[in-house]
Protein backbone atom coordinates (compact mmCIF):
# COMPACT_ATOMS: atom_id res chain seq x y z
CA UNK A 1 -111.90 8.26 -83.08
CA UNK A 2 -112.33 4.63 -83.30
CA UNK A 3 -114.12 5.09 -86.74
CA UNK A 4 -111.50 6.97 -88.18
CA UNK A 5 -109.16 5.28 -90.29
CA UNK A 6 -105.30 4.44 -89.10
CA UNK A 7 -102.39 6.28 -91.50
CA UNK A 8 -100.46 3.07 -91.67
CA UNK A 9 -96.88 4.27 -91.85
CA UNK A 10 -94.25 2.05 -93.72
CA UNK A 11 -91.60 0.73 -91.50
CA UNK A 12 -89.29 1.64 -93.79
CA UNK A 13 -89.44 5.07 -94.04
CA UNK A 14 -87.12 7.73 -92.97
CA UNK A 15 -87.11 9.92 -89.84
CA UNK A 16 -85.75 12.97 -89.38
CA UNK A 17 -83.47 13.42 -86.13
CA UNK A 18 -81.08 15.78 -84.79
CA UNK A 19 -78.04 13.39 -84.18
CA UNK A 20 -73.94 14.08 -83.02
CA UNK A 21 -71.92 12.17 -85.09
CA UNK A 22 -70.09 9.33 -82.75
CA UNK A 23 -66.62 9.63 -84.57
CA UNK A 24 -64.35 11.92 -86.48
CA UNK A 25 -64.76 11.33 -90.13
CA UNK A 26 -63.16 13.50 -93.02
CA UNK A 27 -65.20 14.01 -96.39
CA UNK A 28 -64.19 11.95 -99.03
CA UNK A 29 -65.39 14.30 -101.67
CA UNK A 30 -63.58 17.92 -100.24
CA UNK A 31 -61.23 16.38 -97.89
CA UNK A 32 -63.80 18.11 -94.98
CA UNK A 33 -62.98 16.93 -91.57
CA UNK A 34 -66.01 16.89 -89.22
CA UNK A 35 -65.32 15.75 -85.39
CA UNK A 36 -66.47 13.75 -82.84
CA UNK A 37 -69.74 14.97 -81.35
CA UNK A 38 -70.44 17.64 -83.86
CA UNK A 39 -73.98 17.90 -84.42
CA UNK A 40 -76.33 17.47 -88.07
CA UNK A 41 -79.95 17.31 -88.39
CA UNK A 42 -79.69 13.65 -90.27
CA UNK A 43 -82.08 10.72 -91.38
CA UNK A 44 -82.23 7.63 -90.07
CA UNK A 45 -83.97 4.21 -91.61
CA UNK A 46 -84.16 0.68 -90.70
CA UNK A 47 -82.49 -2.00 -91.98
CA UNK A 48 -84.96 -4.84 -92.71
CA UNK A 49 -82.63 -6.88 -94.85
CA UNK A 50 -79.91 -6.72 -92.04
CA UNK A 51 -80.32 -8.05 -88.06
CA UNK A 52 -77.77 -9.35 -85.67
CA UNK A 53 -79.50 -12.04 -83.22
CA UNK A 54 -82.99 -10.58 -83.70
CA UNK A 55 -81.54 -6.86 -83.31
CA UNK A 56 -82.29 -4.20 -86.35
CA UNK A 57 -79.86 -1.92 -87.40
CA UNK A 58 -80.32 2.04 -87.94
CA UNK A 59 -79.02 3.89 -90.65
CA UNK A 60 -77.96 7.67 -90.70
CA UNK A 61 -77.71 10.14 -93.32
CA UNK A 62 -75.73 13.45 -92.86
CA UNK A 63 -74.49 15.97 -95.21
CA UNK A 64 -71.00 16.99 -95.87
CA UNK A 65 -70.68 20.85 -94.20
CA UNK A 66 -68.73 22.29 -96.78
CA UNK A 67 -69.71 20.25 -100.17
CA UNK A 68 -72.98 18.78 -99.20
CA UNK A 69 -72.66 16.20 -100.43
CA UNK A 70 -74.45 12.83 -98.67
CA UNK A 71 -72.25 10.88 -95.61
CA UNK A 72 -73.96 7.25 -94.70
CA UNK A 73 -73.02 5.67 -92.20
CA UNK A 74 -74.60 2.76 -89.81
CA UNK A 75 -74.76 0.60 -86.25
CA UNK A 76 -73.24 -2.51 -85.81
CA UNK A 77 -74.92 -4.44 -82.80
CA UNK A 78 -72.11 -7.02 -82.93
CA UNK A 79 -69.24 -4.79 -81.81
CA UNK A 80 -71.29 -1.74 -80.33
CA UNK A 81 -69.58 0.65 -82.38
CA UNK A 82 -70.38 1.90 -85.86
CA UNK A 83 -69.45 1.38 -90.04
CA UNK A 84 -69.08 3.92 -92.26
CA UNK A 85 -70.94 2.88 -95.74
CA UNK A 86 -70.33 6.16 -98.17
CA UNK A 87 -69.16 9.28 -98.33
CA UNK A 88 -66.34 9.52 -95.70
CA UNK A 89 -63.93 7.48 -94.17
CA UNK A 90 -63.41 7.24 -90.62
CA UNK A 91 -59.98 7.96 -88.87
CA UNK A 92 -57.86 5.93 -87.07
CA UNK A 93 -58.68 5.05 -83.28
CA UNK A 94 -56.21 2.58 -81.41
CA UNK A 95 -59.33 1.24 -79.97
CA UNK A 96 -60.50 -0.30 -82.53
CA UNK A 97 -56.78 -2.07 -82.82
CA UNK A 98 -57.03 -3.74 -79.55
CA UNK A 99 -60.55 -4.78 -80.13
CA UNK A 100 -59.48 -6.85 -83.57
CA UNK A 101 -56.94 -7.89 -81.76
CA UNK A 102 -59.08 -9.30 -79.48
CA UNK A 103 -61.43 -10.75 -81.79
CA UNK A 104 -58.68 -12.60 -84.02
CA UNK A 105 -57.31 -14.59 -80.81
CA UNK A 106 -61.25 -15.46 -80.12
CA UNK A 107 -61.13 -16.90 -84.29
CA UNK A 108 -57.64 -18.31 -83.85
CA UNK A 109 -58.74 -20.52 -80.64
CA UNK A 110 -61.80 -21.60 -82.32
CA UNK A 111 -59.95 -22.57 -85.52
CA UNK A 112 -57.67 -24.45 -82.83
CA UNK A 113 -60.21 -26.17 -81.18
CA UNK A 114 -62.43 -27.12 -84.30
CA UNK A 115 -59.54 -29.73 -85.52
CA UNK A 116 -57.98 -30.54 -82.32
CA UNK A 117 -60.10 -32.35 -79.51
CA UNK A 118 -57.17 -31.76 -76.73
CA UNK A 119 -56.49 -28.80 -77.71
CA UNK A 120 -60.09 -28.10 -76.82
CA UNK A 121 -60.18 -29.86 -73.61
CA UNK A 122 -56.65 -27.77 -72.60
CA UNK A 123 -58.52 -24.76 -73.31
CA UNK A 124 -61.68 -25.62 -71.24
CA UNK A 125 -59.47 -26.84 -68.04
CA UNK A 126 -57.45 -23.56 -68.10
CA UNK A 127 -61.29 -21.53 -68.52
CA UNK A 128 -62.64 -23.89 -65.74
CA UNK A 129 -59.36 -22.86 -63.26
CA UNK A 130 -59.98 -19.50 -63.91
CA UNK A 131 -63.34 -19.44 -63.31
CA UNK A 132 -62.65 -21.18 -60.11
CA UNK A 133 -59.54 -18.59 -59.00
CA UNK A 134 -62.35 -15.83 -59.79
CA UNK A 135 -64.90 -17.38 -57.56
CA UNK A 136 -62.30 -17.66 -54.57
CA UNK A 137 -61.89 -14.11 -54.77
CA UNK A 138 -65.66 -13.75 -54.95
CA UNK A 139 -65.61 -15.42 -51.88
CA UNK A 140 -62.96 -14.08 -49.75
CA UNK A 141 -64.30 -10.38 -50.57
CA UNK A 142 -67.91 -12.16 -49.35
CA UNK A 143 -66.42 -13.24 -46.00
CA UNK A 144 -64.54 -9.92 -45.29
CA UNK A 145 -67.46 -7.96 -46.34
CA UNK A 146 -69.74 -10.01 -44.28
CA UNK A 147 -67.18 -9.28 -41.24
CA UNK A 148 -67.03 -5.77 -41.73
CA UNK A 149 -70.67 -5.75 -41.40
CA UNK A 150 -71.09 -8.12 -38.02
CA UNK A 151 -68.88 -5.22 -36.59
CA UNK A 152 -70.23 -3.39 -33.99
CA UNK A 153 -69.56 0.50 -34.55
CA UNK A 154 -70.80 1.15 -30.97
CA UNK A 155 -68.16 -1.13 -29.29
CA UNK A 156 -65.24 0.08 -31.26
CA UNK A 157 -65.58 3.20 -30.15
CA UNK A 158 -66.06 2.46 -26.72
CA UNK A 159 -62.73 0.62 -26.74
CA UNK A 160 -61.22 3.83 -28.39
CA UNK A 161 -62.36 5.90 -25.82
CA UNK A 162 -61.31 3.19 -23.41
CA UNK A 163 -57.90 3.13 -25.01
CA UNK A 164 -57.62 7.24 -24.87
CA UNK A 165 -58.82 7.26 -21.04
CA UNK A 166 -55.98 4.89 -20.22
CA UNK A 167 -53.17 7.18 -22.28
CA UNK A 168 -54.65 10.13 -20.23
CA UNK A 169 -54.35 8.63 -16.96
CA UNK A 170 -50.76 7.19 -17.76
CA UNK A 171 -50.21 11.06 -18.89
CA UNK A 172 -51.33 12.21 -15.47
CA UNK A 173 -49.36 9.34 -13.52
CA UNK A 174 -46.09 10.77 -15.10
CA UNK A 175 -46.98 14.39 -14.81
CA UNK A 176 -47.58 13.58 -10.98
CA UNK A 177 -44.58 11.67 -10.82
CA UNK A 178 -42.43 14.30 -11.71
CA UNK A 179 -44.12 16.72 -9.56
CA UNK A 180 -43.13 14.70 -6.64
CA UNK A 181 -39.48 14.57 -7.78
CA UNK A 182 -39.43 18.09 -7.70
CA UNK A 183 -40.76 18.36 -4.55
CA UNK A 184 -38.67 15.85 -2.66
CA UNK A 185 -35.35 17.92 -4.81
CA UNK A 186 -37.13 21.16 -3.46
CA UNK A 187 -37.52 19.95 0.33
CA UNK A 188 -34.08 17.57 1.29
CA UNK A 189 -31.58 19.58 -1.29
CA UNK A 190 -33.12 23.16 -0.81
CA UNK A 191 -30.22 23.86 2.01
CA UNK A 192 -27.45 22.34 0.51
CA UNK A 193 -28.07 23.74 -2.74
CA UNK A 194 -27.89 27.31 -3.29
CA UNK A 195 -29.74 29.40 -6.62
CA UNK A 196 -27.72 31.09 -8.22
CA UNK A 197 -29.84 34.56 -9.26
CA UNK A 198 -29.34 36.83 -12.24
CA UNK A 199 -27.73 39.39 -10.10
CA UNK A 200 -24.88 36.86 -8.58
CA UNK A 201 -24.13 35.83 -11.88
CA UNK A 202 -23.94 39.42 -13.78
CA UNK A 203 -21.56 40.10 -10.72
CA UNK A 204 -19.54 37.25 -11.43
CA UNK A 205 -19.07 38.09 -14.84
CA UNK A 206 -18.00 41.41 -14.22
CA UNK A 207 -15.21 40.25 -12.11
CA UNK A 208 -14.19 37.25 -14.73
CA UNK A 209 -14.07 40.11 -17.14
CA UNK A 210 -12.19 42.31 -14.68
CA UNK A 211 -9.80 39.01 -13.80
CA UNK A 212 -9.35 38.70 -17.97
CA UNK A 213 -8.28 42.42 -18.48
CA UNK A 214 -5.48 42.07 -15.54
CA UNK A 215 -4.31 39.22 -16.73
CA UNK A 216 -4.04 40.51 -20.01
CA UNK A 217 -2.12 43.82 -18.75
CA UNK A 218 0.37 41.45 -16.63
CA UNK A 219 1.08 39.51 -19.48
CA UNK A 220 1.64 42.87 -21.68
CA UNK A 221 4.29 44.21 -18.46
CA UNK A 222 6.20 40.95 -18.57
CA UNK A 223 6.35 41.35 -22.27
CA UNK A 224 7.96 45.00 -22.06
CA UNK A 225 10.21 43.83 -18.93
CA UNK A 226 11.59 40.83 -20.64
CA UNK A 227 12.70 43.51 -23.18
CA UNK A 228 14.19 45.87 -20.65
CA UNK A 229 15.84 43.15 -19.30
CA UNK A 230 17.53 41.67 -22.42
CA UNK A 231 18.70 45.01 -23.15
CA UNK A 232 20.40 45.15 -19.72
CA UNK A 233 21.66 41.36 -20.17
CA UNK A 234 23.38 42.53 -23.47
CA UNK A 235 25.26 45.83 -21.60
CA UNK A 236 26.33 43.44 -19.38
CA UNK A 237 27.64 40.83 -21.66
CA UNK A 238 29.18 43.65 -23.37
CA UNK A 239 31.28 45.11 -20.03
CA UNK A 240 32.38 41.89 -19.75
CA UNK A 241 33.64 41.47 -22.87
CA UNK A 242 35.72 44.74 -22.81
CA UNK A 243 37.06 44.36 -18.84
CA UNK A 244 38.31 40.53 -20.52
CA UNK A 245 40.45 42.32 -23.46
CA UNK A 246 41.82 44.80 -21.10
CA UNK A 247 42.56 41.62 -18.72
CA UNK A 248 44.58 39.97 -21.70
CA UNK A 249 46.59 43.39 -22.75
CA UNK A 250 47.71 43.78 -19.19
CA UNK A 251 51.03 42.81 -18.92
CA UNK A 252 52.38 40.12 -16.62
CA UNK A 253 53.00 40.42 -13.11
CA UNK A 254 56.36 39.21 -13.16
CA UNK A 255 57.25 41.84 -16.05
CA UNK A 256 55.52 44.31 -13.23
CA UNK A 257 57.91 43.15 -10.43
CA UNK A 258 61.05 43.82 -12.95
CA UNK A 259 59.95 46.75 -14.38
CA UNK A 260 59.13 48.08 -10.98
CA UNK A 261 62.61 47.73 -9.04
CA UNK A 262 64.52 49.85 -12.12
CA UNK A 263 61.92 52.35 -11.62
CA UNK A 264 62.61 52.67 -8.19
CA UNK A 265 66.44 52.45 -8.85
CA UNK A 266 66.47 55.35 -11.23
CA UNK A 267 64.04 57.51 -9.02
CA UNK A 268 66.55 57.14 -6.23
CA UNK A 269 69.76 57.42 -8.28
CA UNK A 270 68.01 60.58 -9.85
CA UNK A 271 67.29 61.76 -5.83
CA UNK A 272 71.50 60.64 -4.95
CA UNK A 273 72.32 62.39 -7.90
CA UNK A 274 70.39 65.10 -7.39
CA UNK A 275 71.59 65.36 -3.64
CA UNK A 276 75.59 64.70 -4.34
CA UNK A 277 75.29 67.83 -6.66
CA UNK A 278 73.97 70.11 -3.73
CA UNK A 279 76.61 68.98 -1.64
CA UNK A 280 79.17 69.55 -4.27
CA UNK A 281 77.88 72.36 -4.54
């Protein structure tokens, strides 16, 4: 094998891969949209012409899926992304926004600083405080992290089970406690307090009942009395009323005496009369 001569390939040749496209990209010749992460057998080539700090860039060729007709696109090392070159034209991500965005304040502050020398020293105190408010934080998370790991597992929970014991013998203390009360209530108040059972009380509701529907009948008989006796109050009003006009048509007693004498008179004249005619006779 050693004899055998090398096939010196050129390093500019193309290789044949099997590649998903890394971003949605419509056909410039039939208007063809092809997605993200759709997948082509393509071609890829380096760039010998082209290198960003020492790094080669690849190129890919893909054809169109409905026209066929040849897509190029390539890497770009200095953003980590891609560039189309031909054949398509690559749609619109709002990353890409952000990261020129980016990248113009990172121009503008070097345009700043290029002209103006405090300008540049204001931008390198505010870099340096950050830096230091960053390393703080690096710190503190240090310290707490170093804590967290001088902590003994073992003795924290021993003091929670020391902890729990205590709650459960404070539980018991109280549970005895009141066991006690309800002994002493059972032994010095047991004769001077007397259970009432089930039976006691169903009797006494019976009779409460009972005492209810009396009531309630008594109150009904006063009801129809009162009634009888208004009745009998108005029959007597009314006697009274007639025995008063026959009081005030009576004549007078005097007008009694007078009329009473004549009466008399005229019953004995009649009897004289009557008598002197039997004699006559």
């Amino acid at each position: 094998p050693e004899l055998l001569p090398r096939n010196k390939k050129p390093r500019d040749r193309q290789i044949e891969v099997r590649i998903m496209i890394p971003f949605t990209l419509c056909c410039t010749t039939c208007k063809e949209f092809m997605y993200r992460g759709k997948k082509f057998n393509s071609k890829k080539e380096i760039i010998q012409d082209q290198t960003y700090l020492g790094i080669y860039m690849h190129r890919f060729f893909i054809k169109c899926t409905r026209c066929a007709s040849e897509i190029c696109f390539r890497t770009d090392p200095k953003t980590a992304d891609y560039q189309m070159e031909h054949g398509a034209t690559r749609n619109y991500e709002i990353w890409n926004d952000r990261r020129q965005d980016v990248e113009g304040q990172i121009q503008e502050r070097v345009d700043d600083e290029e002209g103006d020398a405090m300008k540049a020293l204001e931008n390198r105190t505010q870099d340096s405080k950050i830096e230091m408010d960053i390393l703080d934080a690096l710190d503190d998370s240090k310290m707490l992290n170093a804590r967290k790991a001088k902590l003994d597992t073992s003795k924290v929970i021993e003091r929670l089970r020391g902890s729990r014991e205590q709650e459960d013998q404070n539980r018991d203390a109280i549970e005895l406690d009141s066991a006690e009360e309800e002994e002493v209530d059972k032994t010095e108040f047991a004769s001077s307090v007397k259970r009432i059972a089930e039976e006691d009380e169903d009797q006494r509701a019976e009779e409460r009942r009972k005492m209810i529907e009396a009531t309630k009948a008594a109150v009904e008989a006063g009801k129809a009395g009162s009634s009888k006796g208004a009745e009998a109050k108005k029959s007597a009003i009314a006697g009274k009323f007639t025995l008063k006009r026959k009081v005030e048509t009576a004549p007078p007693p005097d007008q009694k005496a007078k009329e009473a004498p004549g009466g008399l008179a005229g019953l004995m004249g009649y009897g004289s009369g009557s008598g002197s005619g039997s004699d006559g006779d």
